[in-house]
Structures are given as structure tokens and as C-alpha cells.
Protein backbone atom coordinates (compact mmCIF):
# COMPACT_ATOMS: atom_id res chain seq x y z
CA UNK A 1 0.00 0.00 0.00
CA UNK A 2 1.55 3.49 -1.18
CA UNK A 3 2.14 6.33 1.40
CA UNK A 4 0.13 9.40 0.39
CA UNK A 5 2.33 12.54 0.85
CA UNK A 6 -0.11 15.36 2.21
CA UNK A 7 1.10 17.42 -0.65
CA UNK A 8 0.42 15.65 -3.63
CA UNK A 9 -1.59 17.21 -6.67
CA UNK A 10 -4.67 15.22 -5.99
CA UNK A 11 -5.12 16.94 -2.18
CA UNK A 12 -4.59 20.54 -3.45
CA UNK A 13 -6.80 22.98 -2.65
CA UNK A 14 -8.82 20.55 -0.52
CA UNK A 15 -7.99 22.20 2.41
CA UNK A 16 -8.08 25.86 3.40
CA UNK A 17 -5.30 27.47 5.90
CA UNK A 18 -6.30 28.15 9.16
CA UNK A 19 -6.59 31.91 8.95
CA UNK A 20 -7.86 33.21 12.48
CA UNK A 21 -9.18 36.88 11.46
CA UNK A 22 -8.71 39.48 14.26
CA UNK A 23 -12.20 39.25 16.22
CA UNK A 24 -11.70 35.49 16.67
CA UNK A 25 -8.46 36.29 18.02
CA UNK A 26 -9.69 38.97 20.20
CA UNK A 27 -12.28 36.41 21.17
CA UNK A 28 -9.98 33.71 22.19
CA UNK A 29 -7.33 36.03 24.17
CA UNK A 30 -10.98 37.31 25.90
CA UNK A 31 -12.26 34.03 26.99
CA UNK A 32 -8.50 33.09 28.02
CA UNK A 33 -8.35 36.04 30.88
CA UNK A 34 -12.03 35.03 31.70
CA UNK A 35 -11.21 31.48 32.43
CA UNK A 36 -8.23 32.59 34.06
CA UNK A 37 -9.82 35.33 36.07
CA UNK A 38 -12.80 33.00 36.56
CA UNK A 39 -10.26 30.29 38.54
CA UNK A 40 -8.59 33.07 40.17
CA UNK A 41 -11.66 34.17 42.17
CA UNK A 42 -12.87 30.54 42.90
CA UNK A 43 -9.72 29.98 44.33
CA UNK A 44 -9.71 33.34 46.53
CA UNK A 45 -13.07 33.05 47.43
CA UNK A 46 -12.29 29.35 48.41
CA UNK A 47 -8.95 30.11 51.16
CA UNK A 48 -11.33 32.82 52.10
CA UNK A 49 -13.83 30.34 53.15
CA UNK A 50 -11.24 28.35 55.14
CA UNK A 51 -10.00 31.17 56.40
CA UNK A 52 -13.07 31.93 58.07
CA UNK A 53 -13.85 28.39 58.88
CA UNK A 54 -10.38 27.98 60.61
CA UNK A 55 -11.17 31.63 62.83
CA UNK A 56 -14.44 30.30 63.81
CA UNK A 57 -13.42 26.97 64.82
CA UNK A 58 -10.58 28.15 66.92
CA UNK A 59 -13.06 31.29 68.34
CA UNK A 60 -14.83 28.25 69.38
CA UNK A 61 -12.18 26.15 70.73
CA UNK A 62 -10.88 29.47 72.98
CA UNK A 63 -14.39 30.01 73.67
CA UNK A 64 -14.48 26.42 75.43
CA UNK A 65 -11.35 26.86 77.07
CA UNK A 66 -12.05 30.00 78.75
């Protein structure tokens, strides 16, 4: 069985280069920062819950001992 080579003659044309145009790329940068942004409050709002958690419990435990 003969190896095709991906630039013959017979494949020309068939496929069109990837050509991004300047919104798309806009729009993939954008959604980028938002993920990014989007896992950087999760993960602040998240050590601020244990944070709390972690005050309260000890308030608590100083609360029992006292």
C-alpha cells in the first residue's frame, strides 16, 4: 500500500489554511483572561472560606477553654 504525501496534486486545494481573522483572536485572548480570572476568584473566594472556617473553629475552641 503506497504512502500518500499530504502534498500531492490530488489533495490541493482541498484544504483551506487556518486563517484566524482578528475578532476570533480577540475572542480567544478574551475568553482566556475570563477562564483565568474565573479560577482566580474561585480559588480566593475558596482560602477565604477556610480562612473563616479555621477563625471560627478556633473562636470556638478558645471560647471552650475560657
Amino acid at each position: 500500500m503506497p504512502m500518500v504525501k499530504a502534498m500531492s496534486p490530488e489533495f490541493e486545494g482541498l484544504f483551506e489554511p487556518d486563517e484566524a481573522t482578528p475578532l476570533e483572536r480577540l475572542r480567544e485572548r478574551v475568553a482566556t483572561w475570563a477562564t483565568l480570572a474565573l479560577i482566580m476568584v474561585f480559588l480566593f473566594v475558596t482560602i477565604a472560606l477556610w480562612g473563616y472556617a479555621t477563625w471560627w473553629v478556633l473562636m470556638k475552641l478558645i471560647g471552650l477553654l475560657a
